[in-house]
C-alpha atoms as a PDB file:
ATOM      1  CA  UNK A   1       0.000   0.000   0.000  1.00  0.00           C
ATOM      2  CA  UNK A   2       2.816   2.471   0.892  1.00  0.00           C
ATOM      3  CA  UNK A   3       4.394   2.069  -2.853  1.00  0.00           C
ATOM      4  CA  UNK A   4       1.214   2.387  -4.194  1.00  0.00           C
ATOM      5  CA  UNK A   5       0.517   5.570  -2.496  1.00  0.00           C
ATOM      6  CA  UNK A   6       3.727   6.776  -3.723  1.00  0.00           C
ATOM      7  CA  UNK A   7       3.717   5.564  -7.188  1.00  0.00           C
ATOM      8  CA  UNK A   8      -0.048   7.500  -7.149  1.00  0.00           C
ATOM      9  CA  UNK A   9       1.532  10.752  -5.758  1.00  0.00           C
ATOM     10  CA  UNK A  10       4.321  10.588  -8.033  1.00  0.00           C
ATOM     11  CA  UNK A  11       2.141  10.454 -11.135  1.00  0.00           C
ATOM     12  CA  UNK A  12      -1.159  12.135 -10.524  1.00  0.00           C
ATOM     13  CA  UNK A  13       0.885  15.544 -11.358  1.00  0.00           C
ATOM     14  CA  UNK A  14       1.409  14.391 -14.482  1.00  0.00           C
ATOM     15  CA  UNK A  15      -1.804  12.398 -14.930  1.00  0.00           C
ATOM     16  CA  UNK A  16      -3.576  15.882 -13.799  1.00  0.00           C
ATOM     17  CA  UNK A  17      -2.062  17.919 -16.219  1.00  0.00           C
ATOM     18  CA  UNK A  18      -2.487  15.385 -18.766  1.00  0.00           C
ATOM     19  CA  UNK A  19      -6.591  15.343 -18.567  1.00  0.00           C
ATOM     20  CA  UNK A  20      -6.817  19.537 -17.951  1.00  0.00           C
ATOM     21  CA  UNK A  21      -4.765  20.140 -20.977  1.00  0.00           C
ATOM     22  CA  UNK A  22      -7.500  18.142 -23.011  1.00  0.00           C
ATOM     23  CA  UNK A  23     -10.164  19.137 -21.141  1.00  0.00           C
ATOM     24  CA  UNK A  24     -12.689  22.015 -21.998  1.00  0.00           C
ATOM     25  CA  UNK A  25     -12.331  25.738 -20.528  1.00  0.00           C
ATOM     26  CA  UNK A  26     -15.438  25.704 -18.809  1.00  0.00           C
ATOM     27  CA  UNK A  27     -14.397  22.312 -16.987  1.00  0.00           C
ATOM     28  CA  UNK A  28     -10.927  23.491 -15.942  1.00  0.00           C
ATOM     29  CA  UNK A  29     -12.267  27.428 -14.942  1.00  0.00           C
ATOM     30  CA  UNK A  30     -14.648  25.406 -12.486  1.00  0.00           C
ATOM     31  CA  UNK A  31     -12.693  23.248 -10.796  1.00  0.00           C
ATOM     32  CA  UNK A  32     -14.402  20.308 -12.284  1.00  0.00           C
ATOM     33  CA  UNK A  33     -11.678  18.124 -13.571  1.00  0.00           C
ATOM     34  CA  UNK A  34     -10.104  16.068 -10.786  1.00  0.00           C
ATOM     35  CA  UNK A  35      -9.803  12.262 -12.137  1.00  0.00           C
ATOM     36  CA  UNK A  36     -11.242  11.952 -15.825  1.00  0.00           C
ATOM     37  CA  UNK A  37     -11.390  14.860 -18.552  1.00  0.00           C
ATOM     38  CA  UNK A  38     -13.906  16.362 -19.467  1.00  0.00           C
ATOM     39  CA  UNK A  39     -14.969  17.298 -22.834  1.00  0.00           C
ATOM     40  CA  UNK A  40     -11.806  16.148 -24.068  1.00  0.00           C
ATOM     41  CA  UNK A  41     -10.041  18.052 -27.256  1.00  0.00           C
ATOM     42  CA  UNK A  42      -6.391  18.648 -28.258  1.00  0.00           C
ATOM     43  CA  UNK A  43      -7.230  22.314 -29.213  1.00  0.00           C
ATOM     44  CA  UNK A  44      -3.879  23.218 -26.716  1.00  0.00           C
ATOM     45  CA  UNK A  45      -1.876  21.048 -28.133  1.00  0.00           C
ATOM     46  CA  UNK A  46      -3.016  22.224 -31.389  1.00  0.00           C
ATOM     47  CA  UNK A  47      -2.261  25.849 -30.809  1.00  0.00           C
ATOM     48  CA  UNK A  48       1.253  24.901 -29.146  1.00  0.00           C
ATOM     49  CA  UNK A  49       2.517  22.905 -32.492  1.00  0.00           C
ATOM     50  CA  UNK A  50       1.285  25.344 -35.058  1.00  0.00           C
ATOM     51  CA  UNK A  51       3.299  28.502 -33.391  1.00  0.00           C
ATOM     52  CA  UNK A  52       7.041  28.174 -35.632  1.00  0.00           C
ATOM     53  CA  UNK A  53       8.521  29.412 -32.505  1.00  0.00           C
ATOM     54  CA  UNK A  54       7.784  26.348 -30.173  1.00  0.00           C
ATOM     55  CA  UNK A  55       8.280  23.947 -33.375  1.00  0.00           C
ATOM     56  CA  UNK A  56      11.788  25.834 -33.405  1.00  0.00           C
ATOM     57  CA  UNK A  57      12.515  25.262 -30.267  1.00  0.00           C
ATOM     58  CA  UNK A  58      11.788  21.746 -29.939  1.00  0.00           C
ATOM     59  CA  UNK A  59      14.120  21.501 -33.341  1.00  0.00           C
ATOM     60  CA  UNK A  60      16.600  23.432 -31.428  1.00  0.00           C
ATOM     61  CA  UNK A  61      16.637  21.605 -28.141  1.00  0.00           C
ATOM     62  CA  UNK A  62      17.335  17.789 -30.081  1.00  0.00           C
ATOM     63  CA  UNK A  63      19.931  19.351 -31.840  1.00  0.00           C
ATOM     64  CA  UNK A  64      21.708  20.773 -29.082  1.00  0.00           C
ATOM     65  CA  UNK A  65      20.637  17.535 -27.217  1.00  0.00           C
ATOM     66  CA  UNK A  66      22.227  15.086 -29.889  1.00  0.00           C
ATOM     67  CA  UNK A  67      25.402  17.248 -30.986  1.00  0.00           C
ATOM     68  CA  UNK A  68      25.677  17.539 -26.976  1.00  0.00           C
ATOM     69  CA  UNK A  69      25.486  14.135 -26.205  1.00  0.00           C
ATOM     70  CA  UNK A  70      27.692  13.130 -28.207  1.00  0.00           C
ATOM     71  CA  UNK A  71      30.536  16.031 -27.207  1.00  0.00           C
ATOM     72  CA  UNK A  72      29.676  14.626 -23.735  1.00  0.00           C
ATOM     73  CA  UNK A  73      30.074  10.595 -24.456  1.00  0.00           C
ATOM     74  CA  UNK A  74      33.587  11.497 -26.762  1.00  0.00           C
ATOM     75  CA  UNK A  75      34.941  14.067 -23.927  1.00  0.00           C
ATOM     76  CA  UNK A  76      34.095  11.754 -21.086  1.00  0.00           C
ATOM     77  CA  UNK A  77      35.423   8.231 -22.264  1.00  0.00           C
ATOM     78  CA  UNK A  78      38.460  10.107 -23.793  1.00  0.00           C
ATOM     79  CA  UNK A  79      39.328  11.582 -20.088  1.00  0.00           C
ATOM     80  CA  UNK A  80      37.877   8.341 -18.036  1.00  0.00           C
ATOM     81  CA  UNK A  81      39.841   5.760 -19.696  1.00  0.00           C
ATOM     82  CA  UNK A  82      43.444   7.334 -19.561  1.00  0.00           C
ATOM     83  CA  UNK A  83      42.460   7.945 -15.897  1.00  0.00           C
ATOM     84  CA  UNK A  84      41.455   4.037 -15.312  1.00  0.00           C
ATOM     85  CA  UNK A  85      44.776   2.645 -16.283  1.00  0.00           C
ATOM     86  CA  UNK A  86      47.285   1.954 -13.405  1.00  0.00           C
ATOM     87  CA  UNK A  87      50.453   2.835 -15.698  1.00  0.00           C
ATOM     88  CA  UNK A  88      49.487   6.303 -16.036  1.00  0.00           C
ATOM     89  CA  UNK A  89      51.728   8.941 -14.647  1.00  0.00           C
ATOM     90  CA  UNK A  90      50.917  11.170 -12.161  1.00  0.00           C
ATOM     91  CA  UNK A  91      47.070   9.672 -12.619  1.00  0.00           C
ATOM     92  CA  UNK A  92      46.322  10.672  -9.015  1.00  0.00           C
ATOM     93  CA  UNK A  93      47.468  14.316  -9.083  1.00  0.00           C
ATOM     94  CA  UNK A  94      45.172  14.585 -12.489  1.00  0.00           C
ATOM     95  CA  UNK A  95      42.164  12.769 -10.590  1.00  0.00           C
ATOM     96  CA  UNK A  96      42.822  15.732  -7.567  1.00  0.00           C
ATOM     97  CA  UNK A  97      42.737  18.709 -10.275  1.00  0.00           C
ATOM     98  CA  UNK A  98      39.890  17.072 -11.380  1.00  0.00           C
ATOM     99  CA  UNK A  99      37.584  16.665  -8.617  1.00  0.00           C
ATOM    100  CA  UNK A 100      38.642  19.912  -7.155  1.00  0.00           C
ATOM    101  CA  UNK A 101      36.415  21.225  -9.976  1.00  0.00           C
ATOM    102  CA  UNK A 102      33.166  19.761  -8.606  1.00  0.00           C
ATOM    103  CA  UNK A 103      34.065  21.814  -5.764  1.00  0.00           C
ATOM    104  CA  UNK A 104      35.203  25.017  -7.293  1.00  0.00           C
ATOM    105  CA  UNK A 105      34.017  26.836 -10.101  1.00  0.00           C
ATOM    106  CA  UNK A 106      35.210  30.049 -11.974  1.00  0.00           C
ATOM    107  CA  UNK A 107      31.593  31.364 -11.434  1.00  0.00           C
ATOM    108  CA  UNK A 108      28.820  32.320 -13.740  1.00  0.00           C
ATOM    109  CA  UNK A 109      29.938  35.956 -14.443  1.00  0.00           C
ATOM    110  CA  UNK A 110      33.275  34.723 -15.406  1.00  0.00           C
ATOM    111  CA  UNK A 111      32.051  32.205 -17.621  1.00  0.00           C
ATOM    112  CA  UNK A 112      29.773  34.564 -19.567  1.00  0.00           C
ATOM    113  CA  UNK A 113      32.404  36.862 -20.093  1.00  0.00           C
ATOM    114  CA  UNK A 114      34.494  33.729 -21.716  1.00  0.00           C
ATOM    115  CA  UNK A 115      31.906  32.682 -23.843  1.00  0.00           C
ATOM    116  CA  UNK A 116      30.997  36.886 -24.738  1.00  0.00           C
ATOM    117  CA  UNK A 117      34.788  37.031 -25.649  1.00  0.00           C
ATOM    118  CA  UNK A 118      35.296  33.994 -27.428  1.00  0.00           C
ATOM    119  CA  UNK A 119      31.744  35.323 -29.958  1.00  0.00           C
ATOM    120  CA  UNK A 120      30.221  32.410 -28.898  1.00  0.00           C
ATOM    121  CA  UNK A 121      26.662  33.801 -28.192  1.00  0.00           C
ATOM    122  CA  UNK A 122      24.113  33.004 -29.466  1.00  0.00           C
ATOM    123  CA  UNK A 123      25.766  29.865 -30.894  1.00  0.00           C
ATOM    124  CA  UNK A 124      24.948  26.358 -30.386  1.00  0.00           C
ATOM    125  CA  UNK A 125      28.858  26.333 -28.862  1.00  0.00           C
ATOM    126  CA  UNK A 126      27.722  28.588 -26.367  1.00  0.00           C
ATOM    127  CA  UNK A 127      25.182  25.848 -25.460  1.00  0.00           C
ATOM    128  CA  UNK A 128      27.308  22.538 -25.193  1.00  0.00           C
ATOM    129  CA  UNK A 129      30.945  23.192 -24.461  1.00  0.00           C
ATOM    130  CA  UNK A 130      30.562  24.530 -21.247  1.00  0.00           C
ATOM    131  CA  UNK A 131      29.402  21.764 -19.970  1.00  0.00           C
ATOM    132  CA  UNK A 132      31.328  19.259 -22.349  1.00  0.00           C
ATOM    133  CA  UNK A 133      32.118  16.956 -19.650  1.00  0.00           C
ATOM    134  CA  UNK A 134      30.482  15.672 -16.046  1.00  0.00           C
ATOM    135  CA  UNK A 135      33.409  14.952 -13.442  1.00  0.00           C
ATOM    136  CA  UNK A 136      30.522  12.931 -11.684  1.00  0.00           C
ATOM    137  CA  UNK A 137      29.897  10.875 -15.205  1.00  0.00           C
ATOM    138  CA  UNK A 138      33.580  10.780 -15.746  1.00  0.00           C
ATOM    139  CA  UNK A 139      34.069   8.892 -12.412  1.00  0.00           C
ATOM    140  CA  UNK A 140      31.503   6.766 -12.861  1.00  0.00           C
ATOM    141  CA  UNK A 141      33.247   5.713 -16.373  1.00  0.00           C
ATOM    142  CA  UNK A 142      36.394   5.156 -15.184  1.00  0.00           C
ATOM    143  CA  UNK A 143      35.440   2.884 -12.560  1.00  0.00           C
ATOM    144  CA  UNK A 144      33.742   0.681 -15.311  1.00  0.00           C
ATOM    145  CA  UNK A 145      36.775   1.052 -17.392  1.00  0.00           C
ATOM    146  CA  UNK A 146      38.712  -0.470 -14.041  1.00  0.00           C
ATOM    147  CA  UNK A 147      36.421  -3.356 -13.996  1.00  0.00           C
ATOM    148  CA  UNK A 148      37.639  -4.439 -17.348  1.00  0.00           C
ATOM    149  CA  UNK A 149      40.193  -6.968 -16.996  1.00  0.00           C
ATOM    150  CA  UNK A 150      43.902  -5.403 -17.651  1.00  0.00           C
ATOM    151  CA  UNK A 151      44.910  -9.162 -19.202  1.00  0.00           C
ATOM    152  CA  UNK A 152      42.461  -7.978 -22.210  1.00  0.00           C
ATOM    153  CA  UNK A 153      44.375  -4.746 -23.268  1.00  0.00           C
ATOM    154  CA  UNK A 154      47.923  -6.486 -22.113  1.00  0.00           C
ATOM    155  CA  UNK A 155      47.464  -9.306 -24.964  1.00  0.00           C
ATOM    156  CA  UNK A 156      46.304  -6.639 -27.454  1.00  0.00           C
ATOM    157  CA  UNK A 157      49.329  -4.221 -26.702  1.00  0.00           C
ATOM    158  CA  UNK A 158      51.408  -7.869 -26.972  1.00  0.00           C
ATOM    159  CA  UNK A 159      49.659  -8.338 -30.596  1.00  0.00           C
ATOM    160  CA  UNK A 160      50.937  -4.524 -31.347  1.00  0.00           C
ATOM    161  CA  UNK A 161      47.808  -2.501 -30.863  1.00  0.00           C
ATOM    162  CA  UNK A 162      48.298   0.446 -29.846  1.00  0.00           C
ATOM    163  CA  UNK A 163      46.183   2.959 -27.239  1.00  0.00           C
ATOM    164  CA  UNK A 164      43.666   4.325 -29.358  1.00  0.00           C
ATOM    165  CA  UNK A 165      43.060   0.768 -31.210  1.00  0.00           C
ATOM    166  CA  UNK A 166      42.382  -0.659 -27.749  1.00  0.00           C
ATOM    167  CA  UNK A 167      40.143   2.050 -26.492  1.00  0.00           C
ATOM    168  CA  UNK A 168      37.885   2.195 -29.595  1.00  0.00           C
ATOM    169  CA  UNK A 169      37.970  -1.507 -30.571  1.00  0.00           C
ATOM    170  CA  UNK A 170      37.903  -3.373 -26.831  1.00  0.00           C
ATOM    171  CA  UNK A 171      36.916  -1.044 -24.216  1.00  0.00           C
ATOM    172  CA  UNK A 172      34.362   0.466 -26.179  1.00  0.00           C
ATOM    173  CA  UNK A 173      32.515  -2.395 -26.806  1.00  0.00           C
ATOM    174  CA  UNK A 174      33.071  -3.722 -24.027  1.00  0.00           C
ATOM    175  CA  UNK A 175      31.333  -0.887 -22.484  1.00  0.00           C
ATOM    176  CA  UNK A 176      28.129  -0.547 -23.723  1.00  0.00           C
ATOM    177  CA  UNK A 177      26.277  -0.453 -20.734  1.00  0.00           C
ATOM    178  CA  UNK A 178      27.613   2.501 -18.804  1.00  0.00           C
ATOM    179  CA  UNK A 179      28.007   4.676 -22.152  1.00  0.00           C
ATOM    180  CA  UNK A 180      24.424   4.128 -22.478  1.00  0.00           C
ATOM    181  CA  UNK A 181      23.283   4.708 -18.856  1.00  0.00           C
ATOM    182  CA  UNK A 182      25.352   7.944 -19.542  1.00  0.00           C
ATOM    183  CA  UNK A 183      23.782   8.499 -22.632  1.00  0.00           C
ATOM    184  CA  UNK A 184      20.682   8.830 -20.804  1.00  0.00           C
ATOM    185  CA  UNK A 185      21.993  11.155 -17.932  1.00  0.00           C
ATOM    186  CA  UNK A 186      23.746  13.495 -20.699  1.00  0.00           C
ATOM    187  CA  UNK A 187      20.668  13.475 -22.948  1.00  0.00           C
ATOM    188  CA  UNK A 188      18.179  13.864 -20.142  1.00  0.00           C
ATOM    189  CA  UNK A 189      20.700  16.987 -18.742  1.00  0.00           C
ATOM    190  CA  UNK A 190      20.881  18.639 -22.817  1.00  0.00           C
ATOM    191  CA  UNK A 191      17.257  18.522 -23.279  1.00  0.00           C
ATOM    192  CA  UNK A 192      16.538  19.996 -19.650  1.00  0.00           C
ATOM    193  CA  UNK A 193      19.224  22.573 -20.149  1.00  0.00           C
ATOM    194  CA  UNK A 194      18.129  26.227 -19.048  1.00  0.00           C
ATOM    195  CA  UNK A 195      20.761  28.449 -17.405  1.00  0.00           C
ATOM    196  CA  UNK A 196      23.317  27.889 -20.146  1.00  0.00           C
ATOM    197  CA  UNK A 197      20.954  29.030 -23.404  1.00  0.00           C
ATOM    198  CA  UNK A 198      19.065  31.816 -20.892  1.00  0.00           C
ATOM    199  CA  UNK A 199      22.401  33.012 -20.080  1.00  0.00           C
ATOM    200  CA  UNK A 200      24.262  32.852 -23.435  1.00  0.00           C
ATOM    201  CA  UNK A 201      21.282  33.124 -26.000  1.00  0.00           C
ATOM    202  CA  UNK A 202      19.401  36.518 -26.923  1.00  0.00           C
ATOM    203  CA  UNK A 203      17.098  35.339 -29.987  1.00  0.00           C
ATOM    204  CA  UNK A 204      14.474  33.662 -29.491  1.00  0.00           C
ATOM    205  CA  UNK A 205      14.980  31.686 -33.324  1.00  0.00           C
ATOM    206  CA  UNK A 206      17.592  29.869 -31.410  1.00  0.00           C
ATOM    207  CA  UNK A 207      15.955  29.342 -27.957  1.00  0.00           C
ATOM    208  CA  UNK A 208      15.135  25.416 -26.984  1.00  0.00           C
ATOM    209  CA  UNK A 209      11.980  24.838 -25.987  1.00  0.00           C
ATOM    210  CA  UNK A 210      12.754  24.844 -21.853  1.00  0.00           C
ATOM    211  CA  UNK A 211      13.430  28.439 -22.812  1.00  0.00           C
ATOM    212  CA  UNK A 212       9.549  28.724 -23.974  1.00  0.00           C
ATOM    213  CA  UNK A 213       8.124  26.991 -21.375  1.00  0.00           C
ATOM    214  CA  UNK A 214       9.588  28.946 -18.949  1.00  0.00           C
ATOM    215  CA  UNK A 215       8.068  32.148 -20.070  1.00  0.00           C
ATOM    216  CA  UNK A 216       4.957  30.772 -20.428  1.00  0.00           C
ATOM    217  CA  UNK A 217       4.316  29.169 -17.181  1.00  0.00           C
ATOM    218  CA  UNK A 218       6.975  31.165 -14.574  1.00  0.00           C
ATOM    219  CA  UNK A 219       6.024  34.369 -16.835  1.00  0.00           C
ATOM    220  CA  UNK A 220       3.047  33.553 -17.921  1.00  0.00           C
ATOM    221  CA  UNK A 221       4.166  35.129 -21.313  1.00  0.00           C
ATOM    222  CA  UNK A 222       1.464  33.139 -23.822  1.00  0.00           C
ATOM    223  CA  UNK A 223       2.092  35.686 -26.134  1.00  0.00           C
ATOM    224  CA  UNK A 224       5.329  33.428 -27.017  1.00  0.00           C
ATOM    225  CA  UNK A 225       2.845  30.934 -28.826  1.00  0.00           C
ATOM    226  CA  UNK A 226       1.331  33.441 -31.326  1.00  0.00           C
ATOM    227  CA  UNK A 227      -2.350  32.831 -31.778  1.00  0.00           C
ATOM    228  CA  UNK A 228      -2.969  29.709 -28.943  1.00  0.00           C
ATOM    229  CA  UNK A 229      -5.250  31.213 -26.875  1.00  0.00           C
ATOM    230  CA  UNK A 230      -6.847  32.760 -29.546  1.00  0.00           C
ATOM    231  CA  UNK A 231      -7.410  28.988 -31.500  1.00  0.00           C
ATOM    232  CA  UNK A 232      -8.867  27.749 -27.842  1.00  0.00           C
ATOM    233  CA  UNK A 233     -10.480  30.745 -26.211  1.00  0.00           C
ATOM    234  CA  UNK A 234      -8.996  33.897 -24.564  1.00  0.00           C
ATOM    235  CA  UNK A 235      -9.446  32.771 -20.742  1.00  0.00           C
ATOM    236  CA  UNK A 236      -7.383  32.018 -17.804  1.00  0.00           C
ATOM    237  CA  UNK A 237      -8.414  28.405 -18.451  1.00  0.00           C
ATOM    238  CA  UNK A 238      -7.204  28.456 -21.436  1.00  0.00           C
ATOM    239  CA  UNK A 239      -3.790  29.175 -20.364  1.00  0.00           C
ATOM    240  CA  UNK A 240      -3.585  26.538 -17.940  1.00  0.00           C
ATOM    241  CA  UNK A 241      -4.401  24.136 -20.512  1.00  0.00           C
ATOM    242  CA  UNK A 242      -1.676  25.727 -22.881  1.00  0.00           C
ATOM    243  CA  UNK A 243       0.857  25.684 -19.751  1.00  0.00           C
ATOM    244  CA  UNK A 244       0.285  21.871 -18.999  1.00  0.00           C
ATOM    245  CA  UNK A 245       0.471  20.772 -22.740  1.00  0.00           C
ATOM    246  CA  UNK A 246       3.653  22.211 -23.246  1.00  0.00           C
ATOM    247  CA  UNK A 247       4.977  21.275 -20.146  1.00  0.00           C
ATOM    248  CA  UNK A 248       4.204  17.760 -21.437  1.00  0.00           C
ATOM    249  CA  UNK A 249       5.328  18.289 -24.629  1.00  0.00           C
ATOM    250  CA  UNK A 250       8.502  19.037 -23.743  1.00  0.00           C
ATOM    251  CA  UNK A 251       9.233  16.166 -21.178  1.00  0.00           C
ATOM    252  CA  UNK A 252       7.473  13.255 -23.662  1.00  0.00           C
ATOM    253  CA  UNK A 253      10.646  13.269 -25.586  1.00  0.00           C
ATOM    254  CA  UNK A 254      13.004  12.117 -22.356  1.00  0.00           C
ATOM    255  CA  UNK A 255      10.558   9.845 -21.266  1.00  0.00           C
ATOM    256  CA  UNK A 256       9.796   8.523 -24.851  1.00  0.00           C
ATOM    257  CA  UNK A 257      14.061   7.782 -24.640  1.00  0.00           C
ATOM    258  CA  UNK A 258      14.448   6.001 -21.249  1.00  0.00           C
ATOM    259  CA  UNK A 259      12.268   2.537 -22.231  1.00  0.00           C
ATOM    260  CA  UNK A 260      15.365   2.090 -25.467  1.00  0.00           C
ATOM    261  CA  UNK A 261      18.179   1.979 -22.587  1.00  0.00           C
ATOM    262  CA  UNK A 262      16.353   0.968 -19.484  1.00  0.00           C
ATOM    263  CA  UNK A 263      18.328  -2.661 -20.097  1.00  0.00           C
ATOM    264  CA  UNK A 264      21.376  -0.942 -19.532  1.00  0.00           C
ATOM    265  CA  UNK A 265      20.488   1.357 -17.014  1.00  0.00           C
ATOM    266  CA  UNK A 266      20.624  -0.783 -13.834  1.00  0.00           C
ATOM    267  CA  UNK A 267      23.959  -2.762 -14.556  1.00  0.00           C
ATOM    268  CA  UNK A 268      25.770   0.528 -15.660  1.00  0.00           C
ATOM    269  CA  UNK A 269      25.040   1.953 -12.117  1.00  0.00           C
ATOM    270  CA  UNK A 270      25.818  -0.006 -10.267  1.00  0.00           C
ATOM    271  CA  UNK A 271      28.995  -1.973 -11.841  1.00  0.00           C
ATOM    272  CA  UNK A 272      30.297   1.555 -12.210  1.00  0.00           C
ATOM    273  CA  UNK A 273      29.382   2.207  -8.750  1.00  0.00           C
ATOM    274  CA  UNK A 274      31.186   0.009  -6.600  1.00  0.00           C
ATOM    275  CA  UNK A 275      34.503  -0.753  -8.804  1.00  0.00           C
ATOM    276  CA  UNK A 276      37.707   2.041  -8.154  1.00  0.00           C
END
């Protein structure tokens, strides 16, 4: 009963925004939706994906997503795997420098100034290389790596491969599960991503959509989506249902992602978890 109860109050939320944004205005201005909807229609999700700006954004936000993922997987196995091997010099003074980051940063006003210098804003750069790499996820990767058996890259460095052949053609593959448990924590942190492009972006034609749907529920700035409560009725109800169908919108993408990798997700944890 006690799981049930929280498996109920973890997804009513969603379940609750799910039947007002479908719901009719009259229904939603009176209070009258609480378990079923009422009147259902899609006219709110119909006004969010006919504004260009929110159908931009979404654009925007998988493209910084999958050219950020990606930065992130290359950045973090290139850095974790050096830092796995037991031959490396000076590997603990680089694992110090390293974690002394999570604890110290060069602060926000400092980085903006970087980025402003370097004529990054308002560039998808901007957006991704500032946070090219978790130390957290890097960790986690190298203690996979260190669960790998050395004997494996010892016979191919017998056979004459060399470093980059044994990263990309053993440990790689060999690896699948924690690159794509990390996958999902890198993807799931791109798409979410809200103080880098608020901080480094100025037009809206390159916004994602987190951007959008925090001016339109923190702001309440439904002017963003053009015409939408025009196409479903200019009332406060209206606006709710706009609010909760974008805020769906925008999260059905990360949840539509997790069910491809859930396989991996458990033994990537925890093998990288307890090995280092």
């Amino acid at each position: 009963m006690v799981l049930l109860g929280i498996t109920i109050a973890i997804f009513y939320p969603f379940y609750y925004m799910l039947i007002v944004s479908i719901s009719d205005n009259v229904s939603v201005m009176t209070n009258q939706v609480k378990w079923l909807p009422i009147n259902p229609s899609f006219k709110a999700y119909a006004a969010v994906f006919k504004d260009p700006l929110i159908l931009n954004g979404f654009v925007n936000s998988f493209v910084y997503m999958v050219v950020g993922t990606t930065l992130n997987i290359i950045m973090t196995s290139l850095c974790a795997y050096p830092l796995s091997r037991n031959d490396l010099y000076g590997k603990n003074l680089f694992m110090k420098l390293i974690v002394f980051t999570m604890f110290f940063s060069g602060g926000l006003i400092p980085l903006f100034l970087l980025v402003s210098n370097l004529g990054l804003i308002n560039s998808i750069a901007a957006v991704v290389l500032p946070g090219a790499i978790s130390v957290f996820n890097m960790i986690i990767m190298r203690s996979f790596f260190q669960s790998i058996p050395f004997a494996l890259t010892e016979a191919a460095h017998i056979d004459g491969a060399n470093d980059l052949y044994v990263f990309a053609r053993i440990i790689l593959p060999l690896s699948k599960p924690i690159v794509a448990t990390l996958i999902l924590f890198y993807a799931v942190s791109q798409w979410n991503a809200f103080m880098g492009p608020l901080m480094f972006l100025t037009e809206k034609a390159n916004y994602p959509i987190q951007l959008f749907v925090r001016n339109i529920v923190i702001e309440g700035q439904t002017s963003d989506i053009g015409m939408a409560i025009g196409a479903t009725g200019a009332s406060a109800a209206a606006e709710k249902s706009i609010k909760y169908a974008i805020i769906l919108a925008a999260a059905a993408p990360v949840i539509a992602l997790y069910p491809f990798i859930i396989r991996y997700f458990e033994k990537g944890v925890m093998v990288g978890s307890v090995k280092g």
